[in-house]
C-alpha atoms as a PDB file:
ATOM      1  CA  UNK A   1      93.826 116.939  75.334  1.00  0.00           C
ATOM      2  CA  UNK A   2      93.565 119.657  73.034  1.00  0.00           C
ATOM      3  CA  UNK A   3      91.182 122.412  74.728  1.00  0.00           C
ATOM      4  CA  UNK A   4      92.251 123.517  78.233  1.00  0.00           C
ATOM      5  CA  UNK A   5      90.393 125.170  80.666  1.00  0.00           C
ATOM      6  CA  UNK A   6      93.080 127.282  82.419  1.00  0.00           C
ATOM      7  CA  UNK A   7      91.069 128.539  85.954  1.00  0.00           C
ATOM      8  CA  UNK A   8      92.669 131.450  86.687  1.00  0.00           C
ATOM      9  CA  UNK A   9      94.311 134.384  85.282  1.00  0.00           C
ATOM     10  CA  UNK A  10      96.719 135.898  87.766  1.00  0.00           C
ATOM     11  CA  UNK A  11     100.331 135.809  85.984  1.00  0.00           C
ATOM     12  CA  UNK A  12     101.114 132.634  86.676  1.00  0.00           C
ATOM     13  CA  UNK A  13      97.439 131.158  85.247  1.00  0.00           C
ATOM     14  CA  UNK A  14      98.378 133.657  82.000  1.00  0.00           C
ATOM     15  CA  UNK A  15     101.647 132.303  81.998  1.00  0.00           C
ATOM     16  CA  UNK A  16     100.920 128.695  81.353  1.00  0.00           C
ATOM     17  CA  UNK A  17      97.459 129.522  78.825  1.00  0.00           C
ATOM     18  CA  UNK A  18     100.599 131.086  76.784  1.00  0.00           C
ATOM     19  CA  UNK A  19     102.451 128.122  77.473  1.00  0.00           C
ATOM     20  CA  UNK A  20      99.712 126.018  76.548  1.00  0.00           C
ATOM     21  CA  UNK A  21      98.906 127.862  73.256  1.00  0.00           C
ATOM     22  CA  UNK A  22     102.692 127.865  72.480  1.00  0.00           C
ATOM     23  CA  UNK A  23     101.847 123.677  72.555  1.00  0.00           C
ATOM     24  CA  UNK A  24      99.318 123.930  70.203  1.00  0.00           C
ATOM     25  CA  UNK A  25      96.522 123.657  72.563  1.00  0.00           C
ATOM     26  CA  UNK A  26      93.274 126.112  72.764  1.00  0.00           C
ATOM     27  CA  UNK A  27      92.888 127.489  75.931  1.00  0.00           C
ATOM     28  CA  UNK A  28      89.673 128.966  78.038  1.00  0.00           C
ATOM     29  CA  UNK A  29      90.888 131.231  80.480  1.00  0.00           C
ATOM     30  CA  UNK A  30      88.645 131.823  83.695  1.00  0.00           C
ATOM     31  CA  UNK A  31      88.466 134.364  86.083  1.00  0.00           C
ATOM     32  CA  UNK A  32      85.708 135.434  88.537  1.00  0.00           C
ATOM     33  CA  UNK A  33      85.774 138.919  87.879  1.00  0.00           C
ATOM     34  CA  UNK A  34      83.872 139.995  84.945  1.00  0.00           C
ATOM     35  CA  UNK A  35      85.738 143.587  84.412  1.00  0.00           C
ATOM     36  CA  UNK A  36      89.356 141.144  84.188  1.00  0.00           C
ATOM     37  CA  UNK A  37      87.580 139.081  81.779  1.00  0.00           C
ATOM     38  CA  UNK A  38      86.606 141.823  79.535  1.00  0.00           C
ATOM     39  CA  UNK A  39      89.705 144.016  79.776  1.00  0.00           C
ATOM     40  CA  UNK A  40      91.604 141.037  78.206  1.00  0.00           C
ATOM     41  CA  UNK A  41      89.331 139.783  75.505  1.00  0.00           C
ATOM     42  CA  UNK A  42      88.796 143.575  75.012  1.00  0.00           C
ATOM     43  CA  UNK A  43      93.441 144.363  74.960  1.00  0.00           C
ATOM     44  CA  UNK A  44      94.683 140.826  74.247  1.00  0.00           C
ATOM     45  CA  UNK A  45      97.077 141.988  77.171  1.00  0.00           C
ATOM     46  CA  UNK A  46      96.991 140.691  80.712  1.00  0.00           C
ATOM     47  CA  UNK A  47      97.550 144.251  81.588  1.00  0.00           C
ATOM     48  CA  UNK A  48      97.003 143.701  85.504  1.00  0.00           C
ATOM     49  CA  UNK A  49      99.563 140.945  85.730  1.00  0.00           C
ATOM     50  CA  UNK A  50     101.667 140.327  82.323  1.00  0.00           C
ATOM     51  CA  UNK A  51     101.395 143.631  80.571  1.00  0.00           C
ATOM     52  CA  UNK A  52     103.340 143.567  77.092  1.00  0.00           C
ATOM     53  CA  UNK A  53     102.525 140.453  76.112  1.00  0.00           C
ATOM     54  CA  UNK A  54      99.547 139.663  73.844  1.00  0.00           C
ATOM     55  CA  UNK A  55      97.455 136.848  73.952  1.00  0.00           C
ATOM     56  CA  UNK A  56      96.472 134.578  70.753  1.00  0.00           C
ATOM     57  CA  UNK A  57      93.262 134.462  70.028  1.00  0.00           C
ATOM     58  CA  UNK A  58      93.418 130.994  70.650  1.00  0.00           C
ATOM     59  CA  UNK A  59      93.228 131.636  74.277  1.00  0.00           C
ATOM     60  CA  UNK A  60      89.623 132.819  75.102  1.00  0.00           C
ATOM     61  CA  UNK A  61      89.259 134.461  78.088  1.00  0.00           C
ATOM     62  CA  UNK A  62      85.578 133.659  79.724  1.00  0.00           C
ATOM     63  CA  UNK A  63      83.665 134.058  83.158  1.00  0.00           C
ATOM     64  CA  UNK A  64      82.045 130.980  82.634  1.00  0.00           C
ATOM     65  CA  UNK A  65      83.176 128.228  84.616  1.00  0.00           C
ATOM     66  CA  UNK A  66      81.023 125.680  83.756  1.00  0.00           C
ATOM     67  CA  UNK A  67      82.018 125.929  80.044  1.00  0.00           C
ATOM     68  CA  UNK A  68      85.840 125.743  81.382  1.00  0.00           C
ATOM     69  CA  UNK A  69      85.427 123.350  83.222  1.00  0.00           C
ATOM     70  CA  UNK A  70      84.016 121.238  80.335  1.00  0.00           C
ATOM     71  CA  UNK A  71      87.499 121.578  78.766  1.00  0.00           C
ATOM     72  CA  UNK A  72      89.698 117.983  78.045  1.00  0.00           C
ATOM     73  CA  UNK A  73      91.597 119.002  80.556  1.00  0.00           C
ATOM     74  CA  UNK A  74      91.707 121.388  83.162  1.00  0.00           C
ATOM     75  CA  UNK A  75      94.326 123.891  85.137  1.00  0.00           C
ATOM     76  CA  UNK A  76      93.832 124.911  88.198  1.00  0.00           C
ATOM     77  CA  UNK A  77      95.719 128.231  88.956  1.00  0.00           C
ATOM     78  CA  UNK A  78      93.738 130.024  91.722  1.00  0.00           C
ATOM     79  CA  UNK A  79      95.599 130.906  94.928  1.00  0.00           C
ATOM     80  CA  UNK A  80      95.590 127.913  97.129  1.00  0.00           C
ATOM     81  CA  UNK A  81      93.546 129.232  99.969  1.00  0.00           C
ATOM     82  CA  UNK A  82      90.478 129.663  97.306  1.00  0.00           C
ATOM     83  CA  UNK A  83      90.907 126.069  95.548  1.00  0.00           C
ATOM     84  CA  UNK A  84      88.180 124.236  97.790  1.00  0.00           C
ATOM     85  CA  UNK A  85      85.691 127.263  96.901  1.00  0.00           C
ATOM     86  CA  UNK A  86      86.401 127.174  92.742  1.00  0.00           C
ATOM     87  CA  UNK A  87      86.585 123.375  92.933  1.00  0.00           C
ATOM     88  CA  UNK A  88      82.911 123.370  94.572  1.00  0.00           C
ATOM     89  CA  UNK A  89      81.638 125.912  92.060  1.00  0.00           C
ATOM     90  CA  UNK A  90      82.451 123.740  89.083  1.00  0.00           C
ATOM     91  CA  UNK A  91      81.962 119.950  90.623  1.00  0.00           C
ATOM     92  CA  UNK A  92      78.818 119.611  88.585  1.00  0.00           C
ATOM     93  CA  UNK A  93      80.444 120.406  85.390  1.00  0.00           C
ATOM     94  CA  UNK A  94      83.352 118.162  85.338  1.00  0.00           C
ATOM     95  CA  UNK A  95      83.343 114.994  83.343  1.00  0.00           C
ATOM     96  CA  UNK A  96      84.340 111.712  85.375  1.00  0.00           C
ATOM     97  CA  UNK A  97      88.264 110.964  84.329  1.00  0.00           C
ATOM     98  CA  UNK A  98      88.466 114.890  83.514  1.00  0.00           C
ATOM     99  CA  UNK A  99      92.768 115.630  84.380  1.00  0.00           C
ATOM    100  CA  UNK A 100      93.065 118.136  86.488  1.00  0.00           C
ATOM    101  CA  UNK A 101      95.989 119.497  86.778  1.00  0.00           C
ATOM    102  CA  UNK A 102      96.747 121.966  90.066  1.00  0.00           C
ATOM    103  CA  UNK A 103      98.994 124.689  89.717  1.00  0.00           C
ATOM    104  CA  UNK A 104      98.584 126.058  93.214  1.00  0.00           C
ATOM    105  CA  UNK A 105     101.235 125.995  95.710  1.00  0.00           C
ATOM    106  CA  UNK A 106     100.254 125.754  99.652  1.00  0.00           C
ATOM    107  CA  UNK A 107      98.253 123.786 102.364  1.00  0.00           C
ATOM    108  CA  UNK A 108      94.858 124.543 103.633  1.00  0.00           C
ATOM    109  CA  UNK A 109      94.282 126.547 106.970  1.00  0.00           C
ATOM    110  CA  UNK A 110      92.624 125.156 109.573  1.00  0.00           C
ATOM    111  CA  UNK A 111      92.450 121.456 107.581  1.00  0.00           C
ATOM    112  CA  UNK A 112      95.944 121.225 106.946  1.00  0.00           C
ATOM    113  CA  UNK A 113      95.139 119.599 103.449  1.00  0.00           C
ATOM    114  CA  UNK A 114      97.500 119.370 100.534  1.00  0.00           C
ATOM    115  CA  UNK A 115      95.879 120.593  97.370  1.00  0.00           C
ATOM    116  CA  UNK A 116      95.346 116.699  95.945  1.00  0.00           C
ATOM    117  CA  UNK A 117      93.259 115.996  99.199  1.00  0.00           C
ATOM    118  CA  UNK A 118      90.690 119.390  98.559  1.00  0.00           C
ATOM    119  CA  UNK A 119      90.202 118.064  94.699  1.00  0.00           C
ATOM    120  CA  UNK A 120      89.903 114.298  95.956  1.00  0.00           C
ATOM    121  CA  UNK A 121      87.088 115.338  98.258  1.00  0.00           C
ATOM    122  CA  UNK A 122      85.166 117.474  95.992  1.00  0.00           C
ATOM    123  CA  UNK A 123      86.078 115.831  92.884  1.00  0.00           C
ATOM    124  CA  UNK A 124      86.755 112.398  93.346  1.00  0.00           C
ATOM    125  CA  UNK A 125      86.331 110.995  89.590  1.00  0.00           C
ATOM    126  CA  UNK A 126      88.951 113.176  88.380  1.00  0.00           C
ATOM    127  CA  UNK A 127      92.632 112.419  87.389  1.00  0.00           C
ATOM    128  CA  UNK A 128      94.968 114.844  89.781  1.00  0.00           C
ATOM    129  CA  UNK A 129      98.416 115.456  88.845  1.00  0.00           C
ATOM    130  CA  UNK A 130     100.550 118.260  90.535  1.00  0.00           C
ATOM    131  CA  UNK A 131     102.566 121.462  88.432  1.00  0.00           C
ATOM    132  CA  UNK A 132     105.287 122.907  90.326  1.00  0.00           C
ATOM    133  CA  UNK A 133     109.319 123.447  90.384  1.00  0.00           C
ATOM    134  CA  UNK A 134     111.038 126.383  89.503  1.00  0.00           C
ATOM    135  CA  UNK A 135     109.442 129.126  87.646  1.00  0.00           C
ATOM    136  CA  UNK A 136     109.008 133.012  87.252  1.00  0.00           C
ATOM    137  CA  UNK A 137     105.628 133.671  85.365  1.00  0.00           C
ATOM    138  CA  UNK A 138     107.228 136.255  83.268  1.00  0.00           C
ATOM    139  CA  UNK A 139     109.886 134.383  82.155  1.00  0.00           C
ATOM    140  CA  UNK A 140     107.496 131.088  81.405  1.00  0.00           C
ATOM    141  CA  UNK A 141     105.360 133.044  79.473  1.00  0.00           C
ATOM    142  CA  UNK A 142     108.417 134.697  77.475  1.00  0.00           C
ATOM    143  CA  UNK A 143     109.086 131.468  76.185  1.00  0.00           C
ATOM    144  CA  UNK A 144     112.779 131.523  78.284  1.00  0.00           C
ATOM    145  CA  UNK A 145     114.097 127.397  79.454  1.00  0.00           C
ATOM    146  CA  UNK A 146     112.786 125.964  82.352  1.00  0.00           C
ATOM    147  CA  UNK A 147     112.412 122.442  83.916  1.00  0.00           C
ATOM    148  CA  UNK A 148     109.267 121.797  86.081  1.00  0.00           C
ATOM    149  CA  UNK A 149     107.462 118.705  87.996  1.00  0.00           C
ATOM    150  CA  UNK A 150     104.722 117.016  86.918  1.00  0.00           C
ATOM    151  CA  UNK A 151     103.456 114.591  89.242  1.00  0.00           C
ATOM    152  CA  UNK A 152     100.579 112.044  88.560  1.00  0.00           C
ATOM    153  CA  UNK A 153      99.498 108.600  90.102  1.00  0.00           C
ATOM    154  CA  UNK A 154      98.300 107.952  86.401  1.00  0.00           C
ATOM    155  CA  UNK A 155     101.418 107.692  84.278  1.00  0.00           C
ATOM    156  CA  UNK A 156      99.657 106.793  81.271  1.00  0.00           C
ATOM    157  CA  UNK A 157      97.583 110.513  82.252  1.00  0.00           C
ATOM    158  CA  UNK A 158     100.683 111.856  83.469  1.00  0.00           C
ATOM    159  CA  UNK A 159     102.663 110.800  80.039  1.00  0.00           C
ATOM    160  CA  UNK A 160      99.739 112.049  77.917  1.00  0.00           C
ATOM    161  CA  UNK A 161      99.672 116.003  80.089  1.00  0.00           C
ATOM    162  CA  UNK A 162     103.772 115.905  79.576  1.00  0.00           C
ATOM    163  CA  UNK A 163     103.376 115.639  75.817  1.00  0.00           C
ATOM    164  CA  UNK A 164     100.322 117.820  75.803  1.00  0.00           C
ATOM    165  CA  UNK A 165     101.879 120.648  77.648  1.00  0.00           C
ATOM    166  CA  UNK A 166     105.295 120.439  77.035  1.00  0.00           C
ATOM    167  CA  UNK A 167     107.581 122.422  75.236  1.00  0.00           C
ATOM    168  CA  UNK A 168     111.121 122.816  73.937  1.00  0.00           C
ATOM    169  CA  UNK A 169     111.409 125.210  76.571  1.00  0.00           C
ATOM    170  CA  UNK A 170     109.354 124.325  79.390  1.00  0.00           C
ATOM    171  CA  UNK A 171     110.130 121.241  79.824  1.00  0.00           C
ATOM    172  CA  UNK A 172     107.799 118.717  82.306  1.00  0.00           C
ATOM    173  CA  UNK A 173     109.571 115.797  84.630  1.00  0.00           C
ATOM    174  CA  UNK A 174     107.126 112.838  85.269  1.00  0.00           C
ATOM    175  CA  UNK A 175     106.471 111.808  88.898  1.00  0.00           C
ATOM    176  CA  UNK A 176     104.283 110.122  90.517  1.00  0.00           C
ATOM    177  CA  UNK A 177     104.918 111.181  94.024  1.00  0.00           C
ATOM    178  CA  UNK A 178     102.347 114.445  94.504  1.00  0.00           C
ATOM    179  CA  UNK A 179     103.023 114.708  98.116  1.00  0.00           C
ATOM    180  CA  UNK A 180     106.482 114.930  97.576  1.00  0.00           C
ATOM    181  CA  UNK A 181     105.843 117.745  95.033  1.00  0.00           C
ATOM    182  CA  UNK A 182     103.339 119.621  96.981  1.00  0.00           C
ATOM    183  CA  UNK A 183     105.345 119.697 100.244  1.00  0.00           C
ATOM    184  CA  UNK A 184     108.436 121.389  98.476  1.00  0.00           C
ATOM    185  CA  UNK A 185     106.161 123.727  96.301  1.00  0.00           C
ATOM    186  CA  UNK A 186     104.024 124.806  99.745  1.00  0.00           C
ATOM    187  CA  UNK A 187     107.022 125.052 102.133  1.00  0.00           C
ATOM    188  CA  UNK A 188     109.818 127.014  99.659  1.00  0.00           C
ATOM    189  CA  UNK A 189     107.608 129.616 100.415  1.00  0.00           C
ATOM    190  CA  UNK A 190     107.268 130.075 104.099  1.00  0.00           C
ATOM    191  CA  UNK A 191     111.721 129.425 103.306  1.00  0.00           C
ATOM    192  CA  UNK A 192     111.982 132.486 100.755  1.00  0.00           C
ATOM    193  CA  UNK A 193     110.572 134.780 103.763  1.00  0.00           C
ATOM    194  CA  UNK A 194     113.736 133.188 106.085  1.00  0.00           C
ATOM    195  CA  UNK A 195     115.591 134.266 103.314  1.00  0.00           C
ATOM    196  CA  UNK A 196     114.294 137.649 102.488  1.00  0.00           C
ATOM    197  CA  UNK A 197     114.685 138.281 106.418  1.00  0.00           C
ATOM    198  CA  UNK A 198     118.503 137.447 106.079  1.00  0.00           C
ATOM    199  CA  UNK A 199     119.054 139.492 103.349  1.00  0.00           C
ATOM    200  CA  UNK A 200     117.382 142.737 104.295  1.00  0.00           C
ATOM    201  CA  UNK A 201     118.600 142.497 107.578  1.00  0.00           C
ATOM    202  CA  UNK A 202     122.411 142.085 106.160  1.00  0.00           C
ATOM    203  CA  UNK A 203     123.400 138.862 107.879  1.00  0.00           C
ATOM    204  CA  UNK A 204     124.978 137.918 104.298  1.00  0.00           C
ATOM    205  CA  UNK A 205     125.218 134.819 101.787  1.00  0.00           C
ATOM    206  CA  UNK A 206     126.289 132.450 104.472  1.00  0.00           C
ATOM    207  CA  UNK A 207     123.207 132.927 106.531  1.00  0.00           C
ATOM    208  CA  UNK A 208     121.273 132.426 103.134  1.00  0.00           C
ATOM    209  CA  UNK A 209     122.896 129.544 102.330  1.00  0.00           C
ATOM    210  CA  UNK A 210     122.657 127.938 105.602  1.00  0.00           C
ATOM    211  CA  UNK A 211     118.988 128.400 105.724  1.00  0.00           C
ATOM    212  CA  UNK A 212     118.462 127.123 102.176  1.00  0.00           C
ATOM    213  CA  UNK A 213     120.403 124.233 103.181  1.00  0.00           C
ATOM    214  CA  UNK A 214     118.402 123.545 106.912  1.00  0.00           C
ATOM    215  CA  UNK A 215     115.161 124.926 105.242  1.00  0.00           C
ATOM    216  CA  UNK A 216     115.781 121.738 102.266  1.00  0.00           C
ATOM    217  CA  UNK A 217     116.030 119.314 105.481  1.00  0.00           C
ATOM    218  CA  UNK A 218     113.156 120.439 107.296  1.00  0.00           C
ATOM    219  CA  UNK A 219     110.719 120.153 103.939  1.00  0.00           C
ATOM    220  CA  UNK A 220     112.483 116.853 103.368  1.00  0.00           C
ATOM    221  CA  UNK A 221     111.294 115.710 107.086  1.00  0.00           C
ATOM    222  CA  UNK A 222     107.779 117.008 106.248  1.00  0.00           C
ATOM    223  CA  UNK A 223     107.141 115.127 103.219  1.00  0.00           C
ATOM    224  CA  UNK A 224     108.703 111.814 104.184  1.00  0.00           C
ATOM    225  CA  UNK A 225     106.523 112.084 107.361  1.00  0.00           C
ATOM    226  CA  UNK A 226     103.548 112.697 104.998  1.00  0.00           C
ATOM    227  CA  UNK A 227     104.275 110.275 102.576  1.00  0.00           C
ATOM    228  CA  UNK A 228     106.351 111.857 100.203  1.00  0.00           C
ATOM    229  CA  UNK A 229     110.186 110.482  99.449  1.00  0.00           C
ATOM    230  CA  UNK A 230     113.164 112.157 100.017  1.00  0.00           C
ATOM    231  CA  UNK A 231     114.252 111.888  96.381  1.00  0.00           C
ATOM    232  CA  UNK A 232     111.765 114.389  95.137  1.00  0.00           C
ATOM    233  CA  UNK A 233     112.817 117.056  97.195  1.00  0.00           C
ATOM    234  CA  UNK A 234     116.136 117.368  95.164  1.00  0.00           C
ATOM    235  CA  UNK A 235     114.591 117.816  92.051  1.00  0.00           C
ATOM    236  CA  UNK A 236     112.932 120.343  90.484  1.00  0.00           C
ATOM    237  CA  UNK A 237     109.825 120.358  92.953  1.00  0.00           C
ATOM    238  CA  UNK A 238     112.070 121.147  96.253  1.00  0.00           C
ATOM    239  CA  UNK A 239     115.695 122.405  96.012  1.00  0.00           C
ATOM    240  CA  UNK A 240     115.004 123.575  92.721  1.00  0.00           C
ATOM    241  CA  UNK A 241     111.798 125.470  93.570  1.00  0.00           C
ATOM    242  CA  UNK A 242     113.810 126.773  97.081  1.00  0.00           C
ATOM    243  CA  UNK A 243     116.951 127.745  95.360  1.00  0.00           C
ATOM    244  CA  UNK A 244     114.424 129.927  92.999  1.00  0.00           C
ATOM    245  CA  UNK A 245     112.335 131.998  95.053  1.00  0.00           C
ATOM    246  CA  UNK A 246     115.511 131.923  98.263  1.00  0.00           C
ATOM    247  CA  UNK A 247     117.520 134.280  96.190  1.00  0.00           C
ATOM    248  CA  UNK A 248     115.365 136.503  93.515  1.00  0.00           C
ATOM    249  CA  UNK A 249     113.481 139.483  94.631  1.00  0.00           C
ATOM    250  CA  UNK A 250     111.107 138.397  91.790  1.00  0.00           C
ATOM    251  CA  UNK A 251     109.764 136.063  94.461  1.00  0.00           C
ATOM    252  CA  UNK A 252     106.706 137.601  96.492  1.00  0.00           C
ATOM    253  CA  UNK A 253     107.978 135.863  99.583  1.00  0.00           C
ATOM    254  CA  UNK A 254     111.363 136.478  99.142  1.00  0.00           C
ATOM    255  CA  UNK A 255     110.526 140.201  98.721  1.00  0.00           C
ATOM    256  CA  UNK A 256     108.339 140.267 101.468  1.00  0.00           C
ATOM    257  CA  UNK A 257     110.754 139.029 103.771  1.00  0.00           C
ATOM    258  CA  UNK A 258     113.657 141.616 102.558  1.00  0.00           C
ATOM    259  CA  UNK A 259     111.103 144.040 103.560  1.00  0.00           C
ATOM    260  CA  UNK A 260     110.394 142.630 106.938  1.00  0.00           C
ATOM    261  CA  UNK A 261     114.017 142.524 107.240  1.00  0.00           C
ATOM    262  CA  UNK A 262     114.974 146.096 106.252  1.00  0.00           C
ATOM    263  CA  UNK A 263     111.740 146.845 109.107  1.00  0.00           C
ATOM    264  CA  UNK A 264     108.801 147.471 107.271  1.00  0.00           C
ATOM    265  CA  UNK A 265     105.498 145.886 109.716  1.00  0.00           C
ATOM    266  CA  UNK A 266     103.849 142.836 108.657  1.00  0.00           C
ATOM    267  CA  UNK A 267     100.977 144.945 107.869  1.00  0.00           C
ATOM    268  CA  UNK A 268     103.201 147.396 105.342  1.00  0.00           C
ATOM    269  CA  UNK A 269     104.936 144.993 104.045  1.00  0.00           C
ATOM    270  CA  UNK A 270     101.567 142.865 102.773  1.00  0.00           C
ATOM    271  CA  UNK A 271     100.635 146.067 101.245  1.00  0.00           C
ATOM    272  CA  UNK A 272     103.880 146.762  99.669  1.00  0.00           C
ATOM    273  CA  UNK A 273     103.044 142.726  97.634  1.00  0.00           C
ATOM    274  CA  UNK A 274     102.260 142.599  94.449  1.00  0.00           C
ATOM    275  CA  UNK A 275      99.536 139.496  94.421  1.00  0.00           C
ATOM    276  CA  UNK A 276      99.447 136.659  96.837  1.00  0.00           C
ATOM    277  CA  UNK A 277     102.133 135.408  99.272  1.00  0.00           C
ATOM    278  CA  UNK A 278     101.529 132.430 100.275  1.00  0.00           C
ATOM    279  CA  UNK A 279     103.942 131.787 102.540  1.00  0.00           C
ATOM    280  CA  UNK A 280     102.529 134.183 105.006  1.00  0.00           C
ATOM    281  CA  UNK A 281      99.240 131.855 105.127  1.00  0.00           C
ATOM    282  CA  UNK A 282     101.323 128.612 104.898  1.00  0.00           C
ATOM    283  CA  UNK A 283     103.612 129.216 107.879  1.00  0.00           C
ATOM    284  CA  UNK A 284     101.057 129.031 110.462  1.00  0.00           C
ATOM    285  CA  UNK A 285      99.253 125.805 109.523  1.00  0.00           C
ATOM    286  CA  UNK A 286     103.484 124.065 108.032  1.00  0.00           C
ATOM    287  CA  UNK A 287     103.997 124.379 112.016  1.00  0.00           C
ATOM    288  CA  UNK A 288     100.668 123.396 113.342  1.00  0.00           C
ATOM    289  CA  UNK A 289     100.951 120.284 111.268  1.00  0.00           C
ATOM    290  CA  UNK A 290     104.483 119.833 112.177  1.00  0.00           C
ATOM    291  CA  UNK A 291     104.133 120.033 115.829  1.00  0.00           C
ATOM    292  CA  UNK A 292     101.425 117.217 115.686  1.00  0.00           C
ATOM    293  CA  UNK A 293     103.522 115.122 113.708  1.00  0.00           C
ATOM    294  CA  UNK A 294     106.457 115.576 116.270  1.00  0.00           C
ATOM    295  CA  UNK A 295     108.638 117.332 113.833  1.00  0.00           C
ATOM    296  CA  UNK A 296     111.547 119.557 114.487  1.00  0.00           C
ATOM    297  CA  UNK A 297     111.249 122.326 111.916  1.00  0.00           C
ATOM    298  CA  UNK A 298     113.008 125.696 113.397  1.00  0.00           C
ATOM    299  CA  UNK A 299     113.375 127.770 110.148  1.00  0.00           C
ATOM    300  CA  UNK A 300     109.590 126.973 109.890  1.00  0.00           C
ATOM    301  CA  UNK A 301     108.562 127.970 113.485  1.00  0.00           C
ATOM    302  CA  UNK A 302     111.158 131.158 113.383  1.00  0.00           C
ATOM    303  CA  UNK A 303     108.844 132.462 110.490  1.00  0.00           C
ATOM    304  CA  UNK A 304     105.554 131.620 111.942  1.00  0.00           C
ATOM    305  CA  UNK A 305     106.802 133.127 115.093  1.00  0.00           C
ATOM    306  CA  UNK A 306     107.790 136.512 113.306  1.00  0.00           C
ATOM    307  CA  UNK A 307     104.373 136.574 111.061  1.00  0.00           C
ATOM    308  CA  UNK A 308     101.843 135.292 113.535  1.00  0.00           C
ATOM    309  CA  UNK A 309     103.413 135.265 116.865  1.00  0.00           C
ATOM    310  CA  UNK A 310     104.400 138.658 117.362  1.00  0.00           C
ATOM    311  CA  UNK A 311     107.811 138.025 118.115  1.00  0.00           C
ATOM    312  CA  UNK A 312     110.640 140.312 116.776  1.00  0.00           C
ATOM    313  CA  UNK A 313     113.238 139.459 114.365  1.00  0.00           C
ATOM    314  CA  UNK A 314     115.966 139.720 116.585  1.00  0.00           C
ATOM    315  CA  UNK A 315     114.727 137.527 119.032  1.00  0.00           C
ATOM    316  CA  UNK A 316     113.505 134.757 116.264  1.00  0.00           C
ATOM    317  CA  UNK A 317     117.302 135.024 114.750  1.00  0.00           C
ATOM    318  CA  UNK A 318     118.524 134.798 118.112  1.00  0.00           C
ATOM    319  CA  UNK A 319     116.525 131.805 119.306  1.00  0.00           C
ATOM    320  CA  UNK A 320     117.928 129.925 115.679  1.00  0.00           C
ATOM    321  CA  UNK A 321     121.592 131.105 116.489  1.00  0.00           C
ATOM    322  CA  UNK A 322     121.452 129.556 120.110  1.00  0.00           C
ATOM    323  CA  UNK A 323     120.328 126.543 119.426  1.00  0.00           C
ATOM    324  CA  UNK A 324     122.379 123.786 120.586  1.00  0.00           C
ATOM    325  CA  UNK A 325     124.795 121.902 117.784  1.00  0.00           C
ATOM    326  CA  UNK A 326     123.956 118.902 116.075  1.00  0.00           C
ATOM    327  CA  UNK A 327     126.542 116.447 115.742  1.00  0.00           C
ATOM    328  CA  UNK A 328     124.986 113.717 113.408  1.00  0.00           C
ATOM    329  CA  UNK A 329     125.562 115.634 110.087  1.00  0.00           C
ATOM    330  CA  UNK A 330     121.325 115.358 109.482  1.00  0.00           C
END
């Protein structure tokens, strides 16, 4: 595993080719749009998404995806709404056994698929493992401490990405449970809205808290009903990754909420964003999923009913607030 093939370079993509290059590894970075391609080979700078920092040479940024994905291993940062469309693109190019390693966060609309399922279907001879936990891309590709999940049903694959990618600052934890993983990566987000709504509407750190704490339950219930285990979700992957992006305005979602909150319109608010939220497309299809499982997740529906329901945000917070009280401690 020496030569990555990093697909993607939004900040977070950048972040981890620096990462990556910072392991000792030489690094093709994609991206679909030729004029992005050339401005960085052109700068050395990420200047759209990571401006400051320059690149090593050792990263090579290309619009070739074919020769990427021909890499000993590959990355996939793309949002997670476009995975099944770069994964089909490149399916001919990929060796049999090829890692790939998914760096997206999110479930499919309309399928409801976790990331792993999209890459098992169009790619079934490769090695998936999973990339999330708590992380800022700015701060990863500053070289600052972080812990982060890497889950793969190969450990011998799993062992070989840890030591390939890891650093004495970012710093991998082997799993093997990518459902787990996903589910907390996918629904932190759709929670860091919740929590943006609390804070720019002023209802104060106990609010916060209470949601981070009902919001870790309710992507607990999710991934143990998918297959995940509860243990995952209080490790980097879950409360790690919620406690993150619940309290920073650094977070997209978290900031897009605190807009929402303060009473900017969906609409303003998505223009106001700086790259993709995810949590706005997550919501919907977190709840649809949900509801056919026969799960109670009201943090979850609150938000979907606020982004895609046309409900306001007083009568969402009210609905949570008169709910009747639990007495089982759950």
């Amino acid at each position: 595993m020496e030569r990555f093939g990093l697909i993607g370079a939004g900040a977070w993509g950048t972040a981890l080719a620096i990462t990556l290059r910072r392991a000792g590894r030489s690094v093709l970075l994609w991206d679909h749009d030729s004029a992005h391609v050339a401005e960085i080979a052109d700068s050395r700078q990420n200047l759209r998404h990571l401006p400051g920092l320059i690149l090593d040479h050792g990263i090579v940024p290309t619009q070739d995806l074919a020769q990427a994905a021909q890499s000993d291993a590959l990355v996939l940062a793309v949002p997670a709404q476009h995975l099944r469309t770069v994964c089909q693109a490149m399916k001919s190019s990929i060796a049999p056994g090829t890692p790939v390693v998914i760096a997206a966060k999110g479930i499919e609309m309309g399928s409801g698929r976790l990331m792993t399922e999209i890459v098992a279907e169009i790619l079934p001879d490769a090695v998936t493992a999973i990339l999330t936990g708590p992380t800022f891309a700015h701060e990863v590709a500053h070289g600052l401490p972080c812990v982060i999940t890497l889950a793969c049903a190969d450990q011998r694959i799993g062992r070989d990405l840890v030591q390939a990618m890891g650093t004495a600052t970012f710093r991998p934890y082997l799993s093997d449970d990518l459902v787990g993983a996903q589910v907390g990566g996918a629904i932190k987000n759709v929670l860091a809205i919740a929590c943006g709504i609390v804070e720019g509407r002023g209802l104060g750190d106990n609010a916060r808290a209470a949601l981070v704490t009902r919001g870790l339950a309710e992507m607990t219930r999710y991934a143990v009903a998918k297959g995940g285990r509860a243990q995952t979700l209080i490790g980097p992957a879950g409360l790690g990754d919620l406690v993150l992006t619940a309290s920073s305005a650094q977070s997209r979602n978290y900031s897009l909420g605190h807009a929402l909150g303060s009473g900017l319109s969906l609409a303003d608010a998505l223009d106001r964003a700086k790259g993709v939220t995810e949590g706005v497309w997550t919501a919907g299809i977190v709840v649809e999923t949900a509801r056919r499982m026969e799960l109670d997740m009201p943090v979850c529906v609150a938000v979907d009913k606020v982004l895609n329901g046309g409900i306001s945000l007083d009568d969402a917070i009210a609905q949570l607030l008169n709910r009747p009280f639990r007495f089982d401690g759950g």
